[in-house]
N, C-alpha and C. Protein backbone atom coordinates (compact mmCIF):
# COMPACT_ATOMS: atom_id res chain seq x y z
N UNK A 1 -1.24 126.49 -66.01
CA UNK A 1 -2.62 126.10 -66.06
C UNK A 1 -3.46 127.12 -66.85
N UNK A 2 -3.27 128.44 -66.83
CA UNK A 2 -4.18 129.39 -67.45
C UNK A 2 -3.91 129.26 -68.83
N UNK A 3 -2.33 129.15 -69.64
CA UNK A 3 -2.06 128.76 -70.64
C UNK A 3 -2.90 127.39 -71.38
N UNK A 4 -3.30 126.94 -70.16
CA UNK A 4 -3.95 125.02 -70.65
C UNK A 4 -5.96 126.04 -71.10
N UNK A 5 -6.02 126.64 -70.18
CA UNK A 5 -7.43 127.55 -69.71
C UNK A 5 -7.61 128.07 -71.97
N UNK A 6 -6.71 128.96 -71.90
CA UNK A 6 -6.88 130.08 -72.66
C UNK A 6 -6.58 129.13 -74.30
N UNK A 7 -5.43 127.88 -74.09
CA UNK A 7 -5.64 127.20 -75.55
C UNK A 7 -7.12 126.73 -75.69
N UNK A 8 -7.79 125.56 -74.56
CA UNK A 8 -8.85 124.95 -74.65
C UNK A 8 -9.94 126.00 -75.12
N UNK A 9 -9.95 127.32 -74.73
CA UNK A 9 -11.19 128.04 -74.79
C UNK A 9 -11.05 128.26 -76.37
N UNK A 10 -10.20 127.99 -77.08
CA UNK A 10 -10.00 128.46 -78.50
C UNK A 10 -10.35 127.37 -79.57
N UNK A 11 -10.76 126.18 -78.78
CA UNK A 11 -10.90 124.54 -79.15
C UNK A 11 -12.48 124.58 -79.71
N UNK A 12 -13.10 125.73 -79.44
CA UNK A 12 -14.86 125.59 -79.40
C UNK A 12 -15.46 124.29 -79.87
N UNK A 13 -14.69 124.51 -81.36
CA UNK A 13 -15.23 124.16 -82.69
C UNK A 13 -14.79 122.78 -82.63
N UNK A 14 -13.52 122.74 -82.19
CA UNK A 14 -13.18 120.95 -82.04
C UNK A 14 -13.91 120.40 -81.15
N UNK A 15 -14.25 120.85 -80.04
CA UNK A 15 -15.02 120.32 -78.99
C UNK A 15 -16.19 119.62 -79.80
N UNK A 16 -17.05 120.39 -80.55
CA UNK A 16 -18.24 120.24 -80.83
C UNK A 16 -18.13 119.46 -81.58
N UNK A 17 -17.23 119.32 -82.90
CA UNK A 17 -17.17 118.34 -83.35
C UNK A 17 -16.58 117.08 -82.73
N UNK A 18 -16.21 116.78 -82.28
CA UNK A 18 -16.00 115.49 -81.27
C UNK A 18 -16.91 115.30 -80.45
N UNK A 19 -18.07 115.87 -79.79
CA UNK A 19 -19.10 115.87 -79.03
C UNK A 19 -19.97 115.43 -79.91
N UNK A 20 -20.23 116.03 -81.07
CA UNK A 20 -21.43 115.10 -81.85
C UNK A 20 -21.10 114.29 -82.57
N UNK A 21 -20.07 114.00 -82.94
CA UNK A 21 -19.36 112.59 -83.18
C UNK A 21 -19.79 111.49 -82.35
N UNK A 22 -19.55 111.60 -81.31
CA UNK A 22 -19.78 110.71 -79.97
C UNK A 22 -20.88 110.34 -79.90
N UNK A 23 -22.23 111.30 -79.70
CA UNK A 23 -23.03 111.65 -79.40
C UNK A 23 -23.87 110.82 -80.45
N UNK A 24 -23.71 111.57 -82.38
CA UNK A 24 -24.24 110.51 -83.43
C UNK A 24 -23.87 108.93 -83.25
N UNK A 25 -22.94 108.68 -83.10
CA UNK A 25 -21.96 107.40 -82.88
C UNK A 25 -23.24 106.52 -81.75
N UNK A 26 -23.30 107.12 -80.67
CA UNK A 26 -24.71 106.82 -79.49
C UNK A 26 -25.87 106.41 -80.20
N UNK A 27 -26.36 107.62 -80.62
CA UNK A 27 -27.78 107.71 -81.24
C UNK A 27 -27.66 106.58 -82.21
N UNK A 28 -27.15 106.49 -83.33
CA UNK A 28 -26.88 105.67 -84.26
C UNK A 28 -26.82 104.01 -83.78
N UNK A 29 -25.82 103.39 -82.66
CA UNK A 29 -26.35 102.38 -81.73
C UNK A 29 -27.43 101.86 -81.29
N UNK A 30 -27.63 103.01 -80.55
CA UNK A 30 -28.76 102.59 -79.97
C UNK A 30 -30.45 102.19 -81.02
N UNK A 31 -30.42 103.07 -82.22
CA UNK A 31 -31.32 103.22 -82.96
C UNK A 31 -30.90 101.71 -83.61
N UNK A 32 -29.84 101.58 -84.19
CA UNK A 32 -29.83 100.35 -85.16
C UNK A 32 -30.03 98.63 -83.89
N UNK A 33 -29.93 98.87 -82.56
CA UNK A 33 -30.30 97.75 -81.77
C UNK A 33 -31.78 97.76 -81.88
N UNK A 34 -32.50 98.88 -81.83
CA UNK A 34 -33.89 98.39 -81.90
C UNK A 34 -34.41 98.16 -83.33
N UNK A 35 -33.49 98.96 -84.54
CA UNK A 35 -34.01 98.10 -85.88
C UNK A 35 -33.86 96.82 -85.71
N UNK A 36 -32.37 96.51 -85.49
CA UNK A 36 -32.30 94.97 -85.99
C UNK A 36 -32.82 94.25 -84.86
N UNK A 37 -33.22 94.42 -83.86
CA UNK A 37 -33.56 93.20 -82.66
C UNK A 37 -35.72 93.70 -82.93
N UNK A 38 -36.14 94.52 -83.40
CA UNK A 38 -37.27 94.83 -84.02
C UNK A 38 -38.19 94.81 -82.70
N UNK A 39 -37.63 95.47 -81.56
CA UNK A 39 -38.25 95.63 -80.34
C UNK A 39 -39.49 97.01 -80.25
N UNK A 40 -38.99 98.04 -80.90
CA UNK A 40 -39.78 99.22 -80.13
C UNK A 40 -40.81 99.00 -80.22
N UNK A 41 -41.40 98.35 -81.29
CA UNK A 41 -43.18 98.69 -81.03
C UNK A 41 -43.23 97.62 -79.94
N UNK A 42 -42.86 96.59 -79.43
CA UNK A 42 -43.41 95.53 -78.52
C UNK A 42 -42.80 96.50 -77.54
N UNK A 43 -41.97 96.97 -77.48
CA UNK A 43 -41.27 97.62 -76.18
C UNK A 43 -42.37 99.12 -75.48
N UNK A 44 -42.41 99.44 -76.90
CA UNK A 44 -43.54 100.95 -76.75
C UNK A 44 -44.64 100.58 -76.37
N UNK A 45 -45.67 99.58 -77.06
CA UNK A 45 -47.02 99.00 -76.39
C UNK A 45 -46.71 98.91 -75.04
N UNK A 46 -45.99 97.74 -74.52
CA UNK A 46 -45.47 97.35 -73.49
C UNK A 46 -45.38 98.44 -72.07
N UNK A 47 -44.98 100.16 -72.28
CA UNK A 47 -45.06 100.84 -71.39
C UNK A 47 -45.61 101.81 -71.96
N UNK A 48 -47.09 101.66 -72.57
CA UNK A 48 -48.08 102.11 -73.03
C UNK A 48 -47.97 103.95 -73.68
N UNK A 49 -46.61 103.43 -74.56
CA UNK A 49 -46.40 104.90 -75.56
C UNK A 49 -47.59 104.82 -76.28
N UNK A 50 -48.24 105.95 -76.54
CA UNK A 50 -49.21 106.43 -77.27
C UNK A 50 -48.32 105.85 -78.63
N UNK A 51 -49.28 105.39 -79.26
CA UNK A 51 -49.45 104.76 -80.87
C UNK A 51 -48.34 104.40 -81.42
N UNK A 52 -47.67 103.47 -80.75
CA UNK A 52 -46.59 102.21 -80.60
C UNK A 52 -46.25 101.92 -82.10
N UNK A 53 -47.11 102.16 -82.76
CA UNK A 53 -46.60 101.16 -84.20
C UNK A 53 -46.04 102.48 -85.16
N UNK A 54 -46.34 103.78 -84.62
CA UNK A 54 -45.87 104.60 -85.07
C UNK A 54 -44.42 105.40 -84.32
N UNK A 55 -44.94 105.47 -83.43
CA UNK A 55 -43.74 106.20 -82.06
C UNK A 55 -42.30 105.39 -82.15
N UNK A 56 -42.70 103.92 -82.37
CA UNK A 56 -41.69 102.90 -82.56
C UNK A 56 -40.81 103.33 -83.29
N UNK A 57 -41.11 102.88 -84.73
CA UNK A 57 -40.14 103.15 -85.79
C UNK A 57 -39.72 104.71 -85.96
N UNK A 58 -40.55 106.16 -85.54
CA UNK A 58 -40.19 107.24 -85.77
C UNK A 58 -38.78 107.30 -84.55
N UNK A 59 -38.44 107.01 -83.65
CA UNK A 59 -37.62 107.20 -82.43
C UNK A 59 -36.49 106.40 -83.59
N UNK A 60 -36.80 105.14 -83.51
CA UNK A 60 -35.24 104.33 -84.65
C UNK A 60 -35.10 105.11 -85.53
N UNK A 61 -36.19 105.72 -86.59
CA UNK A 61 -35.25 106.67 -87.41
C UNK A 61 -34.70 107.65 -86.89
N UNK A 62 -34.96 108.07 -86.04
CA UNK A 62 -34.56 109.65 -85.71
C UNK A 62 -32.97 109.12 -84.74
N UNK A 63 -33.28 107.76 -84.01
CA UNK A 63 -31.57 107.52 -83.41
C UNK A 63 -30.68 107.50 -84.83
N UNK A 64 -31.41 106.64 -85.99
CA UNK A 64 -30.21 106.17 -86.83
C UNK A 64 -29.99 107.22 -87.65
N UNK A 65 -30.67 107.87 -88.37
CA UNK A 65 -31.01 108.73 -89.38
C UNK A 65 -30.37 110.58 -88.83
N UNK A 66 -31.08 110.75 -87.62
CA UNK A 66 -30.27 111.97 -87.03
C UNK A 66 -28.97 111.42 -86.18
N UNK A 67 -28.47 110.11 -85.58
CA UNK A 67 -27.28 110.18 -85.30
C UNK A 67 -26.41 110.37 -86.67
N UNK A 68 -26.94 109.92 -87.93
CA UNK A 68 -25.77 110.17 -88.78
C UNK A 68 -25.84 111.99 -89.18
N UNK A 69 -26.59 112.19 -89.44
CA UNK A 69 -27.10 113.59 -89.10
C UNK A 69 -26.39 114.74 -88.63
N UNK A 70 -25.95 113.88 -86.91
CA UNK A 70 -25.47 114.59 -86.40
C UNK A 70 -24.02 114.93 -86.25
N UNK A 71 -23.22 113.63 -87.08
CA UNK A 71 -22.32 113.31 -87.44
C UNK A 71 -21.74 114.22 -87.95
N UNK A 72 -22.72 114.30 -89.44
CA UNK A 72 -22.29 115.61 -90.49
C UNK A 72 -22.62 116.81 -90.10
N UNK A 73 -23.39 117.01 -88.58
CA UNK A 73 -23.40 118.52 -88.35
C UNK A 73 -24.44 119.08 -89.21
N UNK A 74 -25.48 118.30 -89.51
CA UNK A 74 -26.72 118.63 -89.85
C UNK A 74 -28.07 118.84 -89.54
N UNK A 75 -28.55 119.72 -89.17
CA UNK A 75 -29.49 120.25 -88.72
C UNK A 75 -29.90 119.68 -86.88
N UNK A 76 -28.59 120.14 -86.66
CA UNK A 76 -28.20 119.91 -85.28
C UNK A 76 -29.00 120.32 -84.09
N UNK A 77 -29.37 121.95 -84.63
CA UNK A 77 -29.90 122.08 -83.21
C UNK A 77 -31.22 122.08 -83.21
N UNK A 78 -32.00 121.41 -84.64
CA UNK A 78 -33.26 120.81 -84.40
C UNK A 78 -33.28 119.48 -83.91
N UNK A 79 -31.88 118.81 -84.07
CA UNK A 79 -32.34 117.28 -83.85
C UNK A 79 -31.67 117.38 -82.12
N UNK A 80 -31.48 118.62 -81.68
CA UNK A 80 -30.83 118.55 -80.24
C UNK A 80 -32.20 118.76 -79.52
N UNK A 81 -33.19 119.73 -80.14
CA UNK A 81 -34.69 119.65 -79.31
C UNK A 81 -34.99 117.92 -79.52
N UNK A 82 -34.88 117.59 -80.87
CA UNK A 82 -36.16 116.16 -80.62
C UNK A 82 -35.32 115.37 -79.55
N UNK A 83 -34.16 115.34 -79.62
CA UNK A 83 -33.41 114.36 -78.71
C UNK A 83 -33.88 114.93 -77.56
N UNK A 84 -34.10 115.85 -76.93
CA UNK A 84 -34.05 116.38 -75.58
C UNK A 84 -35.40 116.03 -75.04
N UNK A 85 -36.63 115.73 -75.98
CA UNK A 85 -37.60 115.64 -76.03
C UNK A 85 -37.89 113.98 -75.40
N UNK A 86 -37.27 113.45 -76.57
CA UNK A 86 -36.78 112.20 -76.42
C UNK A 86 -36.25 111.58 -75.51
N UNK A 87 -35.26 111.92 -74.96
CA UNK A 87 -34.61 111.21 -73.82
C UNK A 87 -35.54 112.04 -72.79
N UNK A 88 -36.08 113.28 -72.49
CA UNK A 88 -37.18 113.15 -71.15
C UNK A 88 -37.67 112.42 -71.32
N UNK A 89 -38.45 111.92 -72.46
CA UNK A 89 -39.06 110.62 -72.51
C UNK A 89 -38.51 109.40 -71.58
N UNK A 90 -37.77 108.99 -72.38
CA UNK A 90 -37.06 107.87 -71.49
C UNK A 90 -36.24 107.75 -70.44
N UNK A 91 -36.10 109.20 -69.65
CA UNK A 91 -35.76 109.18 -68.33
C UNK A 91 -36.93 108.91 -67.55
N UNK A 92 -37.86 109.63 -67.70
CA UNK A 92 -39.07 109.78 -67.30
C UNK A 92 -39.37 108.05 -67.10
N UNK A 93 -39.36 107.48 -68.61
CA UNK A 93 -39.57 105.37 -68.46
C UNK A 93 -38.82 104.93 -67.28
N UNK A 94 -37.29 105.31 -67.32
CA UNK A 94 -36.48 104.16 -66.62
C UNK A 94 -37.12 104.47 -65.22
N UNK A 95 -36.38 106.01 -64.71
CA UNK A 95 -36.56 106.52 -63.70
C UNK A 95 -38.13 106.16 -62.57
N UNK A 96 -39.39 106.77 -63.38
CA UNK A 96 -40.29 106.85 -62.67
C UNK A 96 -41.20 105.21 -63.28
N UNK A 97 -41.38 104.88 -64.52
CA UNK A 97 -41.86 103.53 -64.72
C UNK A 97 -41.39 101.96 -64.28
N UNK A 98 -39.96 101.95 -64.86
CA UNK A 98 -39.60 100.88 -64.22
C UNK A 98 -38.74 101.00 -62.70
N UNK A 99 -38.87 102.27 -62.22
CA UNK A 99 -38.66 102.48 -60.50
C UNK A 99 -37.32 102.65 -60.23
N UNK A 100 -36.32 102.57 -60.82
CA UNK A 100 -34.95 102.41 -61.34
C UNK A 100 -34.46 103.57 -60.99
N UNK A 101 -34.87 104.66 -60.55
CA UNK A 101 -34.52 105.66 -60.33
C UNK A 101 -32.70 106.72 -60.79
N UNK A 102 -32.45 107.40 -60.07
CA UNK A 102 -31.71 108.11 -60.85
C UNK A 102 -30.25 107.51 -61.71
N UNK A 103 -30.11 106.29 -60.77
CA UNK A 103 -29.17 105.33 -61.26
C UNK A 103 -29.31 104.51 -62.23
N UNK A 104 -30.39 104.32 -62.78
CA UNK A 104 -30.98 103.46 -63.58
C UNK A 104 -31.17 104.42 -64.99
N UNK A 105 -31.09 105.82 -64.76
CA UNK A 105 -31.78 106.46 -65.69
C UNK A 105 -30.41 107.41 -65.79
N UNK A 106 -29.13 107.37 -65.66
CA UNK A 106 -28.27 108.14 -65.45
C UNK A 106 -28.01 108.30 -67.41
N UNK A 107 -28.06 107.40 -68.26
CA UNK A 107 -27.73 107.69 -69.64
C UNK A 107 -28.77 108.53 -70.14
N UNK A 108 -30.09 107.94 -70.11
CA UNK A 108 -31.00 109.09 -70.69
C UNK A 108 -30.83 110.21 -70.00
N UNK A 109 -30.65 110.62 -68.61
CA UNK A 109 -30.61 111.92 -68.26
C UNK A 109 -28.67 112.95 -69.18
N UNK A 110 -28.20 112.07 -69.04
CA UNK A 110 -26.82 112.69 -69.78
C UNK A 110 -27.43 113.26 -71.06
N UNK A 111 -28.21 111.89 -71.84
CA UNK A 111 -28.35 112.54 -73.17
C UNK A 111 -29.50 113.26 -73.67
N UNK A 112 -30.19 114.22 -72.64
CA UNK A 112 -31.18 114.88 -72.42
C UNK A 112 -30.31 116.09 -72.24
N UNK A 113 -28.99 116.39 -71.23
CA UNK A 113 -28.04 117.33 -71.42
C UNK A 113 -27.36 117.35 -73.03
N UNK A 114 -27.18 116.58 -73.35
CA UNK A 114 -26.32 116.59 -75.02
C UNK A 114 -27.51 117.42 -75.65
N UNK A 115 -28.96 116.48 -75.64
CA UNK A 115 -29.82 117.34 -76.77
C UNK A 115 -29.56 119.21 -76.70
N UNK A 116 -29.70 119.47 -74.90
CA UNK A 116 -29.61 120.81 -74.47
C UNK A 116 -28.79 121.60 -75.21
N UNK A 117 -27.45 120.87 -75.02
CA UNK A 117 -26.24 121.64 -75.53
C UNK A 117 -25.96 121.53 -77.08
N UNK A 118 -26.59 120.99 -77.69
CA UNK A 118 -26.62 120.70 -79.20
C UNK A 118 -27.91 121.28 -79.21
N UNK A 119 -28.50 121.83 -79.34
CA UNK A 119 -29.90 122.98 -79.43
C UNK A 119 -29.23 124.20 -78.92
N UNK A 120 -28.33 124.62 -77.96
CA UNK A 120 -28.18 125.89 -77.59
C UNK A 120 -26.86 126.55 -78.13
N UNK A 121 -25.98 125.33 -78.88
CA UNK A 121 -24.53 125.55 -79.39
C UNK A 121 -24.89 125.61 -80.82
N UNK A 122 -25.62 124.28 -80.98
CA UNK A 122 -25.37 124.38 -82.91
C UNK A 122 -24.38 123.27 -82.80
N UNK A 123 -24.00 123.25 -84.17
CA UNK A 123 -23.25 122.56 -84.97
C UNK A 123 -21.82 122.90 -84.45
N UNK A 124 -21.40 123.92 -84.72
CA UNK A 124 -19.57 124.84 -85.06
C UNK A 124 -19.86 124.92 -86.65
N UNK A 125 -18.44 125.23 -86.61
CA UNK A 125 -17.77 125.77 -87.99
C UNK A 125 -17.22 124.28 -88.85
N UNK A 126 -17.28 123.10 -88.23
CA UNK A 126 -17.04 121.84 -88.49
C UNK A 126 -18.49 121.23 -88.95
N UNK A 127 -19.34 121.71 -89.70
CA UNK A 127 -20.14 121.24 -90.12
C UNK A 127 -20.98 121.18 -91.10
N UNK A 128 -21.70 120.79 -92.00
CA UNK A 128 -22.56 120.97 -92.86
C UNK A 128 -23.81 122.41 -92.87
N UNK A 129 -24.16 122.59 -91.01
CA UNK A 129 -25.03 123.38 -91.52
C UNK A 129 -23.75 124.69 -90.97
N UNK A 130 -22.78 125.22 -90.85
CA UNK A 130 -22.00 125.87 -91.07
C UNK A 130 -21.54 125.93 -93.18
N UNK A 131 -21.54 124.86 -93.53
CA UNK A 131 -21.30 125.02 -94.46
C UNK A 131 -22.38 125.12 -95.86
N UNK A 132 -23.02 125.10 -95.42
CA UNK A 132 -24.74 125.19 -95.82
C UNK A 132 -25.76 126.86 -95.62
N UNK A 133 -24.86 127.22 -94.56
CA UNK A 133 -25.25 128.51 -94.15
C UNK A 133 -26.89 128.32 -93.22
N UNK A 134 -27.10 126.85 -92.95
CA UNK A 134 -28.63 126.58 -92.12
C UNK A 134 -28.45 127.27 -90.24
N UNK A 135 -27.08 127.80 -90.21
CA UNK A 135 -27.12 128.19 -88.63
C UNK A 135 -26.33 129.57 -88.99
């Protein structure tokens, strides 16, 4: 088992890249359901986000545009604050607006941890801003 301990701890860099793989892969989903189904601003008015016609479309770019982003390991651990920012946001909706509480709000709270750990890790050595020299 310590042998299993001491390879994994040497994995950093794979980890991370497979974590924001996943993670862009998410963001990227979720962002292109509200392009193409053209919900957020009716959705944002709806639970009275401050300036809906703007807040709307900036959240879809930032799922579609920084999940690919995050893909390439680009400017990661700024787009790990807006995400973190972001999903309090929408824990905050499910949880305390639509009453849904912690069960209801269990994805945005996960990906409120991802933003964390992609703001406090970075990219790795598997990435653009590794290879860019931006971290």
């Amino acid at each position: 088992m310590k042998n299993l301990v001491v390879f994994l701890s040497s994995q950093k860099d794979g980890g991370l890249l497979l974590f924001r793989v996943i993670a862009g892969i998410i963001f990227v989903l979720h962002g292109w359901a509200k392009f193409n189904g053209g919900f957020a601003i009716g959705f944002f008015t709806k639970i009275g986000m401050p300036i809906p016609s703007v807040s709307g479309p900036f959240i879809t770019a930032l799922e579609i545009g920084g999940g690919v982003a995050l893909i390439l390991g680009l400017l990661t651990r700024y787009l790990g604050i807006l995400y973190t920012i972001q999903m309090c946001v929408a824990a905050y909706v499910q949880w305390i607006l639509f009453k849904k509480g912690f069960s209801g709000a269990e994805l945005e709270m996960l990906l409120v941890f991802t933003g964390i750990l992609l703001a406090t890790n970075g990219a790795g050595k598997y990435s653009l801003d590794k290879m860019l020299k931006l971290e």
